[in-house]
PDB file of N, CA and C in Angstrom:
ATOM      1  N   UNK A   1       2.031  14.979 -29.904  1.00  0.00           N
ATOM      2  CA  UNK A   1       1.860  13.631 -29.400  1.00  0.00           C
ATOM      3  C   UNK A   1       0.760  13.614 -28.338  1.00  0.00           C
ATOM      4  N   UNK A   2      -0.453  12.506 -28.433  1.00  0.00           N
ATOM      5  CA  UNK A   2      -0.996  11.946 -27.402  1.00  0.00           C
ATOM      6  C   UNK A   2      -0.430  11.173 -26.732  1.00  0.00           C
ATOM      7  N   UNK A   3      -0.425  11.219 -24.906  1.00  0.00           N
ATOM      8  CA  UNK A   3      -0.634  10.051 -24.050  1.00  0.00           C
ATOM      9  C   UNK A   3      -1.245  10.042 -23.395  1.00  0.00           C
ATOM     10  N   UNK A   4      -2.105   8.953 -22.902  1.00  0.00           N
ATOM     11  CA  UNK A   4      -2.889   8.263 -22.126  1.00  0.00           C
ATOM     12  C   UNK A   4      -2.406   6.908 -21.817  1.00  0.00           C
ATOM     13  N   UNK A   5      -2.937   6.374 -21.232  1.00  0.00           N
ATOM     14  CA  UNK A   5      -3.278   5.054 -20.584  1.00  0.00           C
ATOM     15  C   UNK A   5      -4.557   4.063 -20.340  1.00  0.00           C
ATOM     16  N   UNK A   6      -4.626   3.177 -20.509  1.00  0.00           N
ATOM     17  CA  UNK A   6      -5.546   2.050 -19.840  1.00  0.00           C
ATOM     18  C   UNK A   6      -5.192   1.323 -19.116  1.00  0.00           C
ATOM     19  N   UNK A   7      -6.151   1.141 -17.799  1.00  0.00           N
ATOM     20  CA  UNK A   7      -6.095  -0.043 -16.924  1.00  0.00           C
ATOM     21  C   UNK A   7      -6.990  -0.492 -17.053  1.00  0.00           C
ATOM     22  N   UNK A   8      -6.828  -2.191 -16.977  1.00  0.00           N
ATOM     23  CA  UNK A   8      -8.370  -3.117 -17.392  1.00  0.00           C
ATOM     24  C   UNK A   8      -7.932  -4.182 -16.273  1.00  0.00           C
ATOM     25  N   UNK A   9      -8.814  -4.776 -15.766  1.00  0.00           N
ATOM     26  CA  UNK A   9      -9.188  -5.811 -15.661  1.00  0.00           C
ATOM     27  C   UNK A   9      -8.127  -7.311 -15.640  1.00  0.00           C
ATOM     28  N   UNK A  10      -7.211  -8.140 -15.446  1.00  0.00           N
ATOM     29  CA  UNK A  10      -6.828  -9.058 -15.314  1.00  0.00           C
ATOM     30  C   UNK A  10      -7.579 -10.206 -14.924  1.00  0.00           C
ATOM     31  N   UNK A  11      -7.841 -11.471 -16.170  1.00  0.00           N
ATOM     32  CA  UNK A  11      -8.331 -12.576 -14.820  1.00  0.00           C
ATOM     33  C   UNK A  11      -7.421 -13.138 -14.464  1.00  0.00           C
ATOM     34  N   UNK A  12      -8.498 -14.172 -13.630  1.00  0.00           N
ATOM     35  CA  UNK A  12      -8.190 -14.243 -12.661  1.00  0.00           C
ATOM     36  C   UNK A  12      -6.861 -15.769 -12.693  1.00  0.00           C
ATOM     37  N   UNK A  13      -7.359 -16.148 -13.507  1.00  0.00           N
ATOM     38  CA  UNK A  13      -6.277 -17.060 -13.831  1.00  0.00           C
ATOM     39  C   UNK A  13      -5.081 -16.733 -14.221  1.00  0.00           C
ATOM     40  N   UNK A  14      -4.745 -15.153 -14.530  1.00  0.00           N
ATOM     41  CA  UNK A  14      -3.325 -14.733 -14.495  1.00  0.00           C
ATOM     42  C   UNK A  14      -3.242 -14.280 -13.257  1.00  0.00           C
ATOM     43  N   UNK A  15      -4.276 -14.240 -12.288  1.00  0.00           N
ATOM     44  CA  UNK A  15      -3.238 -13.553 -10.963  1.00  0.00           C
ATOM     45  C   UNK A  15      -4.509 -12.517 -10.887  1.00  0.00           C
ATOM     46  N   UNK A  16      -5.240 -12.238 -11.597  1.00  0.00           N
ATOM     47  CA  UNK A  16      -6.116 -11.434 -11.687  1.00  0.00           C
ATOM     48  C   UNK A  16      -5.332  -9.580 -11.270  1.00  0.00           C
ATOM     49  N   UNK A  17      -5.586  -8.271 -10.475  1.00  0.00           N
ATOM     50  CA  UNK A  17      -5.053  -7.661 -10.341  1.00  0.00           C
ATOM     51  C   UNK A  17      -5.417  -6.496 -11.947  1.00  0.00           C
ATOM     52  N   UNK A  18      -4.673  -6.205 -12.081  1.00  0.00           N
ATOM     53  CA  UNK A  18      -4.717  -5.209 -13.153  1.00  0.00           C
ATOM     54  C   UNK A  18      -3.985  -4.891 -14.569  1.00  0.00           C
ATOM     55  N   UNK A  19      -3.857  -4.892 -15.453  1.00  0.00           N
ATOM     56  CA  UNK A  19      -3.287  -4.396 -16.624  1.00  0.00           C
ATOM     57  C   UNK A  19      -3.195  -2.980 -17.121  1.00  0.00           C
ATOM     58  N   UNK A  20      -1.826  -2.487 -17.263  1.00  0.00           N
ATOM     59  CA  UNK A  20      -1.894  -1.192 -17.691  1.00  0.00           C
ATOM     60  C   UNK A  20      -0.967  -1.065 -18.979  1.00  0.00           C
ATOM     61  N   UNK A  21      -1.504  -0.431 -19.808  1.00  0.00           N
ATOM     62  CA  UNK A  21      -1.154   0.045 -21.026  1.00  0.00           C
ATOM     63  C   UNK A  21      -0.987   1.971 -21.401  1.00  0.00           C
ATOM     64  N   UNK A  22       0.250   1.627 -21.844  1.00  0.00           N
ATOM     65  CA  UNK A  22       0.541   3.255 -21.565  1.00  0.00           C
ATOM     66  C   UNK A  22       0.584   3.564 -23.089  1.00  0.00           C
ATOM     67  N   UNK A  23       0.216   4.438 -23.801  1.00  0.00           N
ATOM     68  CA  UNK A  23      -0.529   4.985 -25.323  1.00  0.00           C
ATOM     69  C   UNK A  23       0.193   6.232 -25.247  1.00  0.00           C
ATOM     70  N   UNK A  24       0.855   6.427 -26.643  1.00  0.00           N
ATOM     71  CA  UNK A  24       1.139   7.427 -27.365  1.00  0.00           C
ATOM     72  C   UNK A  24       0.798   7.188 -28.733  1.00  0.00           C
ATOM     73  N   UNK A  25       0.063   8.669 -29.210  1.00  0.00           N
ATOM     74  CA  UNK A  25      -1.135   8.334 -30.163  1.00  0.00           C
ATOM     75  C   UNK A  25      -1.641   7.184 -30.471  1.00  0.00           C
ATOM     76  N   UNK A  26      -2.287   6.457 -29.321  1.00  0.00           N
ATOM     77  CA  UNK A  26      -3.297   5.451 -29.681  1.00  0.00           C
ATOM     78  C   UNK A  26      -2.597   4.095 -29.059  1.00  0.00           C
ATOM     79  N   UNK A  27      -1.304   4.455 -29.518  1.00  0.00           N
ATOM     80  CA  UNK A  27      -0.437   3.036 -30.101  1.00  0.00           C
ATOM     81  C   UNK A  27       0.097   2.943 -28.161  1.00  0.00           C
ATOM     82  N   UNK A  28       0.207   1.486 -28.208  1.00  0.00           N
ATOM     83  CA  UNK A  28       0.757   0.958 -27.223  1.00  0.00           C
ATOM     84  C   UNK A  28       2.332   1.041 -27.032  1.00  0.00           C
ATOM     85  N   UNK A  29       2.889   1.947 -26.034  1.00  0.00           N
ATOM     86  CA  UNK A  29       4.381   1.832 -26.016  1.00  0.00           C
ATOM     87  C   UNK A  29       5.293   1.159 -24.936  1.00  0.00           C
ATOM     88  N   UNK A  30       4.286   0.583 -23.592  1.00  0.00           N
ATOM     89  CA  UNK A  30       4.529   0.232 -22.742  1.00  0.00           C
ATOM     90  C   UNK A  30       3.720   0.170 -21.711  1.00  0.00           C
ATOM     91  N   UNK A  31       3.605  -0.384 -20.535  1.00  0.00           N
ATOM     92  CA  UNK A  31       2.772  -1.087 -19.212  1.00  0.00           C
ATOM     93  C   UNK A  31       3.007  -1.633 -18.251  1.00  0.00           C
ATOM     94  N   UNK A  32       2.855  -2.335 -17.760  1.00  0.00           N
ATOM     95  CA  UNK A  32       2.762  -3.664 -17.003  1.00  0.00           C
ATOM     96  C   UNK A  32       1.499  -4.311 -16.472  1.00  0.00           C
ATOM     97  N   UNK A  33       1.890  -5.349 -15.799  1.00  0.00           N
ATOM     98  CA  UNK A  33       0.926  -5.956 -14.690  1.00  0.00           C
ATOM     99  C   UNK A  33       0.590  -5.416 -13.134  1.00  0.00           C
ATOM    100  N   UNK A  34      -0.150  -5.434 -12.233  1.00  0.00           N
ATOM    101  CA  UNK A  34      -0.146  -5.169 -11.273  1.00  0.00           C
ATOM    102  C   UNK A  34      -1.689  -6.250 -10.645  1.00  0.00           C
ATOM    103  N   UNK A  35      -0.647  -7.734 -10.208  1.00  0.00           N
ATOM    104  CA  UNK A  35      -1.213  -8.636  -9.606  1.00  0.00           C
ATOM    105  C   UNK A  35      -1.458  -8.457  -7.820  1.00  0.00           C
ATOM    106  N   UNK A  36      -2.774  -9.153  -7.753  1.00  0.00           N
ATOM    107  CA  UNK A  36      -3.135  -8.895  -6.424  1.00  0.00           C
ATOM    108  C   UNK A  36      -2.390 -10.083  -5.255  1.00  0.00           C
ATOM    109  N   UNK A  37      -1.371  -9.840  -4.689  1.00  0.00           N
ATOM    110  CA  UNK A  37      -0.711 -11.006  -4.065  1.00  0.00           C
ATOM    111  C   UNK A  37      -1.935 -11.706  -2.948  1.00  0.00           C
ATOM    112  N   UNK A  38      -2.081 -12.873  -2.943  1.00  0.00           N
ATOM    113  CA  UNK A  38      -2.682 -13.495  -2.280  1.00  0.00           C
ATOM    114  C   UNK A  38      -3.064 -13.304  -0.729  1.00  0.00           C
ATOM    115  N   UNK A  39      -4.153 -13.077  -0.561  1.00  0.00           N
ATOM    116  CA  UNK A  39      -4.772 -12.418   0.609  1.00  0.00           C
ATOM    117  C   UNK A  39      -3.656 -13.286   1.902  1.00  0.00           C
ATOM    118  N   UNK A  40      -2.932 -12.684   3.119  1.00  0.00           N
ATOM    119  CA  UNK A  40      -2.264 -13.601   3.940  1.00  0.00           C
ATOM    120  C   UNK A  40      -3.618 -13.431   5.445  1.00  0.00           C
ATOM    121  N   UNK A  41      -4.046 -14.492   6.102  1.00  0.00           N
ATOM    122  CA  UNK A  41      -5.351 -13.940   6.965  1.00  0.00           C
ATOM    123  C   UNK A  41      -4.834 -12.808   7.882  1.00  0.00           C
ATOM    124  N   UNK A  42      -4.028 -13.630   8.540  1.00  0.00           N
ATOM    125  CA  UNK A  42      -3.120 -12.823   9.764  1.00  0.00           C
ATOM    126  C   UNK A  42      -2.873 -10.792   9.558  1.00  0.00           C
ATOM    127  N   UNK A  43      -2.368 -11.097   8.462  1.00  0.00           N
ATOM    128  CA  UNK A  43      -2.391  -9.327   7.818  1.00  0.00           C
ATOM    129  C   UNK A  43      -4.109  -9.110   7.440  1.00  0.00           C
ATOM    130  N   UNK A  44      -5.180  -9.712   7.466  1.00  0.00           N
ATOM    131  CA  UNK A  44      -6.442  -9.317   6.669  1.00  0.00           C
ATOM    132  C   UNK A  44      -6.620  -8.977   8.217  1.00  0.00           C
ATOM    133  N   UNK A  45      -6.467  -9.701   9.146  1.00  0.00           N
ATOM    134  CA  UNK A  45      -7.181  -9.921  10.517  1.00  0.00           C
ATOM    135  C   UNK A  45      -6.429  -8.115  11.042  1.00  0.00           C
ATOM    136  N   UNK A  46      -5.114  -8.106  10.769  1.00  0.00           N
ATOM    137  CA  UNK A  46      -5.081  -6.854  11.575  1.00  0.00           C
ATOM    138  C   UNK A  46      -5.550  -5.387  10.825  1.00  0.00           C
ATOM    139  N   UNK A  47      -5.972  -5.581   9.207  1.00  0.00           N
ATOM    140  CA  UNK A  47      -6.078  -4.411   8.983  1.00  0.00           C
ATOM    141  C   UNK A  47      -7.473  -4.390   9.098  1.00  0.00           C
ATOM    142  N   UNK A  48      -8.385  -5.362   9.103  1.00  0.00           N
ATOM    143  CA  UNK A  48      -9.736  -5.126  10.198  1.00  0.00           C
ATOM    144  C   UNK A  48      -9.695  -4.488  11.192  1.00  0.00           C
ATOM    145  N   UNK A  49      -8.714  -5.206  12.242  1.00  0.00           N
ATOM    146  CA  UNK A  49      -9.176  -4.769  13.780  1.00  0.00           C
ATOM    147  C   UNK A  49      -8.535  -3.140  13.814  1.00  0.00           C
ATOM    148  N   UNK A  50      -7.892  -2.896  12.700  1.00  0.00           N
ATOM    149  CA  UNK A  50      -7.786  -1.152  13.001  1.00  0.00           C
ATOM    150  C   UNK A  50      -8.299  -0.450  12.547  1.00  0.00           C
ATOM    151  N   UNK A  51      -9.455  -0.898  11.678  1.00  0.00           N
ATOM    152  CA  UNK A  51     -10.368   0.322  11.017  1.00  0.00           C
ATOM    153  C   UNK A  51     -11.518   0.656  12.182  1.00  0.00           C
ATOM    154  N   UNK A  52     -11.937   1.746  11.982  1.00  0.00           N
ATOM    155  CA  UNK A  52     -12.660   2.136  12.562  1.00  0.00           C
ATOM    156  C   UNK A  52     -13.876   1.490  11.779  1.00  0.00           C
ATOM    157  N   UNK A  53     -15.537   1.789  12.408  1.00  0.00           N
ATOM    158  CA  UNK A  53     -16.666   1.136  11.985  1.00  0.00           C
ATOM    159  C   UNK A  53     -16.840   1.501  10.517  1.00  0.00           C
ATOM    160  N   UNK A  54     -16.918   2.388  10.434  1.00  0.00           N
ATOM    161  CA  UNK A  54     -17.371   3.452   8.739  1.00  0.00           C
ATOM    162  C   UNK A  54     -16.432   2.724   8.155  1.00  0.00           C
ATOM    163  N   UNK A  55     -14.981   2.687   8.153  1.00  0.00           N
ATOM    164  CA  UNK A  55     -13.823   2.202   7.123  1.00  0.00           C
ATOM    165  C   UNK A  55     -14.278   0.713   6.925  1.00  0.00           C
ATOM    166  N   UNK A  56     -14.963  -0.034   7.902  1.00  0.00           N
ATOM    167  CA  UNK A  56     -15.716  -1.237   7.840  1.00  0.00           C
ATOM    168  C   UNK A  56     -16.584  -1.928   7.121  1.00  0.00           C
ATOM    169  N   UNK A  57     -17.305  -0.645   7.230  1.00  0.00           N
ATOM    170  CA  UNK A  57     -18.716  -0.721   6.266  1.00  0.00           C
ATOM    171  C   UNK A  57     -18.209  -0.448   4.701  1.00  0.00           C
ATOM    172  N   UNK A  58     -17.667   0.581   4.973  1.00  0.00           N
ATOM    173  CA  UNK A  58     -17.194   1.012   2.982  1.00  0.00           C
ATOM    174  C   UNK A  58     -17.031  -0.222   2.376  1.00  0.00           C
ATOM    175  N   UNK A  59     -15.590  -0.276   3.026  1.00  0.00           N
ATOM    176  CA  UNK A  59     -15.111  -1.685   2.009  1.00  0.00           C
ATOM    177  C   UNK A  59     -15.829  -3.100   2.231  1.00  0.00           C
ATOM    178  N   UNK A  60     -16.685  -3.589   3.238  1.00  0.00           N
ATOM    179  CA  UNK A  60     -17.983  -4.436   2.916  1.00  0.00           C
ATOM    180  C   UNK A  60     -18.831  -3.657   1.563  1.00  0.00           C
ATOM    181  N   UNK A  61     -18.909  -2.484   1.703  1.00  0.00           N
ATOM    182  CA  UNK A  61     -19.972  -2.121   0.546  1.00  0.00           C
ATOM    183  C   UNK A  61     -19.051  -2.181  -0.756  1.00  0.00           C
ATOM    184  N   UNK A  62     -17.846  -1.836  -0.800  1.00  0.00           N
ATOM    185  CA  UNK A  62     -17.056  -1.769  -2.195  1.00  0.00           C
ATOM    186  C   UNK A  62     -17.175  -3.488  -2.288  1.00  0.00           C
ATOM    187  N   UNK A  63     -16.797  -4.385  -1.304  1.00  0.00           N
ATOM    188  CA  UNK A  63     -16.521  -6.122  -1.742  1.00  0.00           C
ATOM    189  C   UNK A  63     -18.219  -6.625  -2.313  1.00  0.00           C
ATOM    190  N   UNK A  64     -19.198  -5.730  -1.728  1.00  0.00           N
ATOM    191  CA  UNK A  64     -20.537  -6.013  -2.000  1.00  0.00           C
ATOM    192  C   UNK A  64     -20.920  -7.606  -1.127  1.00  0.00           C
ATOM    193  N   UNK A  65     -19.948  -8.125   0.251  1.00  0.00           N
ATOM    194  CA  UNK A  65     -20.480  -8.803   0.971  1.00  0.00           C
ATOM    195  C   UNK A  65     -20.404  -8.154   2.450  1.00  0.00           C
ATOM    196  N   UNK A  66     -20.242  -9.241   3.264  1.00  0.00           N
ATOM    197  CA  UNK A  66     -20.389  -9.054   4.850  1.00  0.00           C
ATOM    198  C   UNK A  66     -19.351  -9.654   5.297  1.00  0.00           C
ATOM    199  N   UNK A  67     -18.482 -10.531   4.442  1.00  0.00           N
ATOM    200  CA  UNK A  67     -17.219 -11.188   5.184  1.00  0.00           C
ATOM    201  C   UNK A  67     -16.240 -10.293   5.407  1.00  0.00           C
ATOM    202  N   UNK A  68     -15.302 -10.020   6.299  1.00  0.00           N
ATOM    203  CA  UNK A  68     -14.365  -9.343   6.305  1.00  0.00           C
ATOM    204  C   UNK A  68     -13.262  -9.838   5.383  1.00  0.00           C
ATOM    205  N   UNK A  69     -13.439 -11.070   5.131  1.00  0.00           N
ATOM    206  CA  UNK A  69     -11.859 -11.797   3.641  1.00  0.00           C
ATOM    207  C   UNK A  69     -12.146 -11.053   2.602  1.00  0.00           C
ATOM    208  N   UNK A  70     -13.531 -10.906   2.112  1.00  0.00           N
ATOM    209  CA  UNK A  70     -13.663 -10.401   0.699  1.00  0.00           C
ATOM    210  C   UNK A  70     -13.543  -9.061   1.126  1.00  0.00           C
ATOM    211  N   UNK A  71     -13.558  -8.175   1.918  1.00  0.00           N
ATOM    212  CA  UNK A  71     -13.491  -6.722   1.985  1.00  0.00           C
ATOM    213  C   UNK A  71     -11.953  -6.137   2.431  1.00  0.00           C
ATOM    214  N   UNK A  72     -11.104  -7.336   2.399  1.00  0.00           N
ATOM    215  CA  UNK A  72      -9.582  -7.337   2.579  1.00  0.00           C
ATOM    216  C   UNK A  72      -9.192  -7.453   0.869  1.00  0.00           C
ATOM    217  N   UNK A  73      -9.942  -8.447   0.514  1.00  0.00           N
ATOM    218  CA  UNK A  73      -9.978  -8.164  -0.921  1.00  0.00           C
ATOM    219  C   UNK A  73      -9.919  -7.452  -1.595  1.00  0.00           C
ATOM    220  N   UNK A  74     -10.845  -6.908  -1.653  1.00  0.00           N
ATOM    221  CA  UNK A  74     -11.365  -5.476  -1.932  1.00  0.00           C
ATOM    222  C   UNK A  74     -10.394  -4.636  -1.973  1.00  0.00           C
ATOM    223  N   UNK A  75     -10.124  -4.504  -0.532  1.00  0.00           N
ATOM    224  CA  UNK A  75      -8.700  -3.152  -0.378  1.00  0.00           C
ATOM    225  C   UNK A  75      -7.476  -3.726  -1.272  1.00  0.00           C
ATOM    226  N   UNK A  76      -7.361  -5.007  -1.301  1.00  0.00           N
ATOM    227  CA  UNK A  76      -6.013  -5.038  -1.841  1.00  0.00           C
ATOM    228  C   UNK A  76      -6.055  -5.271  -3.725  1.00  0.00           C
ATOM    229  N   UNK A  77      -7.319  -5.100  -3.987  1.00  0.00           N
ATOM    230  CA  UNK A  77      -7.422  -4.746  -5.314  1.00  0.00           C
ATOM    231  C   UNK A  77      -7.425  -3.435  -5.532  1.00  0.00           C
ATOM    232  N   UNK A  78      -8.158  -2.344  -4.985  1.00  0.00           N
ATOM    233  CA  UNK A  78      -8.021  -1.313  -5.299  1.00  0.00           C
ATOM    234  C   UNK A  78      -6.577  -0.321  -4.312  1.00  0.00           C
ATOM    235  N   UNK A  79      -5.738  -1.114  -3.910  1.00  0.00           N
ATOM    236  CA  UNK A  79      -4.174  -1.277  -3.623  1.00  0.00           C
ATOM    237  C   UNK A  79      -3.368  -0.831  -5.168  1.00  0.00           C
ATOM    238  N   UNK A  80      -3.900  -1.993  -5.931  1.00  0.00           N
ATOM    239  CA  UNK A  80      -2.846  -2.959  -6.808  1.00  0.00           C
ATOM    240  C   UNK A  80      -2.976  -1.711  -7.890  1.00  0.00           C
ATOM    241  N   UNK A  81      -4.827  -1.665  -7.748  1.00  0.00           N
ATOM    242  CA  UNK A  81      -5.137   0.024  -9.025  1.00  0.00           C
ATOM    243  C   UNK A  81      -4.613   0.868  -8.837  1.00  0.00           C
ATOM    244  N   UNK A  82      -4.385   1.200  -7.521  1.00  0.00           N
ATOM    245  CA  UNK A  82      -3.959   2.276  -7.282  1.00  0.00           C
ATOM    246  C   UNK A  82      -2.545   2.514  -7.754  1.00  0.00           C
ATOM    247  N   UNK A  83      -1.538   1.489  -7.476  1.00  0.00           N
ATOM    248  CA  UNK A  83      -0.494   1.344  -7.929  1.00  0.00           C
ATOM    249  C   UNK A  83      -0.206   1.359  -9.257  1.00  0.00           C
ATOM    250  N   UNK A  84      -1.188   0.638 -10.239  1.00  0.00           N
ATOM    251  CA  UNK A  84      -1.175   1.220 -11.577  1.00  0.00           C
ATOM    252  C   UNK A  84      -1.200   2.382 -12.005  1.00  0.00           C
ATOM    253  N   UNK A  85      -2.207   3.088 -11.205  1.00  0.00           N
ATOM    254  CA  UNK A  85      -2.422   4.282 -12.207  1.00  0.00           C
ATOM    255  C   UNK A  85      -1.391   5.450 -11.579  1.00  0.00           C
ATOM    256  N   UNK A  86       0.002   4.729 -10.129  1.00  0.00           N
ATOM    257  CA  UNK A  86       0.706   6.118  -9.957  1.00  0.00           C
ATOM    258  C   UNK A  86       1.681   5.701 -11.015  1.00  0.00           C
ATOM    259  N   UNK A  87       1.864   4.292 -11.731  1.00  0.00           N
ATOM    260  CA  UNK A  87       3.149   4.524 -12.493  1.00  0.00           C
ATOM    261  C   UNK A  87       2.514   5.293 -13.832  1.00  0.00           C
ATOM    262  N   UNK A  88       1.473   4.878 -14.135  1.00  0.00           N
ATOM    263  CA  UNK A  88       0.380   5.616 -15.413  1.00  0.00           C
ATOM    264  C   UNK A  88       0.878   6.991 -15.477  1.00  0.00           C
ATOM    265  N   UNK A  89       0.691   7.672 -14.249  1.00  0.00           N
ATOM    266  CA  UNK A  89       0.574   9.357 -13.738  1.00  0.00           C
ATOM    267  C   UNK A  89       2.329   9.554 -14.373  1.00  0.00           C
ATOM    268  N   UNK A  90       3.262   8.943 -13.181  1.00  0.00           N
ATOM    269  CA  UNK A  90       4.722   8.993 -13.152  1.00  0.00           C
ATOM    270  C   UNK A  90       4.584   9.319 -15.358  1.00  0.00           C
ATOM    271  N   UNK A  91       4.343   8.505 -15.240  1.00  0.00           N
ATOM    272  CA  UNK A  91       4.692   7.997 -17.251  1.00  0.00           C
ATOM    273  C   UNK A  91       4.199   9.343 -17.757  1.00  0.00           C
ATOM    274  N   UNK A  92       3.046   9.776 -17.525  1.00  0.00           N
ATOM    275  CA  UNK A  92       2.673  10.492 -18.167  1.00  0.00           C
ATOM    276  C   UNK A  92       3.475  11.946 -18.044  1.00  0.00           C
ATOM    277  N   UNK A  93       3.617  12.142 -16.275  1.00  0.00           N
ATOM    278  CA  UNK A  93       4.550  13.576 -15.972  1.00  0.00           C
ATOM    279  C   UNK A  93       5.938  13.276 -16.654  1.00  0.00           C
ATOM    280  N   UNK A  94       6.136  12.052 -16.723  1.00  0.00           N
ATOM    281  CA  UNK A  94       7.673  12.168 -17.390  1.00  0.00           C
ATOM    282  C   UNK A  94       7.766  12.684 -19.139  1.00  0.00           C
ATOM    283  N   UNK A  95       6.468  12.843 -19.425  1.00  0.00           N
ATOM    284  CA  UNK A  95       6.342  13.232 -21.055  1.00  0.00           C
ATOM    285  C   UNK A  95       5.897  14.921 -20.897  1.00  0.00           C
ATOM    286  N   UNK A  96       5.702  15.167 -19.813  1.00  0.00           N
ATOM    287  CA  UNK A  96       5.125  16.438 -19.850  1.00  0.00           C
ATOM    288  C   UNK A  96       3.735  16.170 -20.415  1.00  0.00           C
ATOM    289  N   UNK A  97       3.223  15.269 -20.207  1.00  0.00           N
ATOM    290  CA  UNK A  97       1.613  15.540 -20.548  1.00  0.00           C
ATOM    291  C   UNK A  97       0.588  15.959 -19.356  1.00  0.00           C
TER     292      UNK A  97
END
């Protein structure tokens, strides 16, 4: 048996966030969603004021602007991936692959 996985892309009109599809030989056997919950400012505002400058700049360079909303963004999309791909991992160690 093959497994793998895909994560793609969600739009944004579902919530945007991520889609994961978990594959044994090829075939789809299971997944989920992993939506990006709606930016709250108050939480964007404090995980700014605790990054240091560099952690600043990155995620301006990952959002590809200068606002700090879209680079809260940012983090909490590649949050949501991240979260996909540990149940992906989990799925996969549970097959022994």
């Amino acid at each position: 048996m093959q497994y793998s996985y895909e994560i793609t892309p969600r739009p944004a009109e579902l919530g945007g966030g991520w889609r994961l599809r978990l594959l044994e030989d090829g075939e789809e056997v299971g997944g989920g969603v992993f939506p990006v919950a709606p930016a709250d400012p108050r939480q964007g505002m404090a995980w700014w004021n605790a990054m240091a400058e560099a952690e600043r700049g990155y995620w301006l360079g990952v959002a590809g602007s200068a606002r700090p909303a879209d680079a809260y963004d940012a983090f909490l999309q590649a949050e949501a991936h991240t979260d996909a791909e540990g149940e992906a991992y989990a799925w996969l160690d549970s097959r022994g692959a």
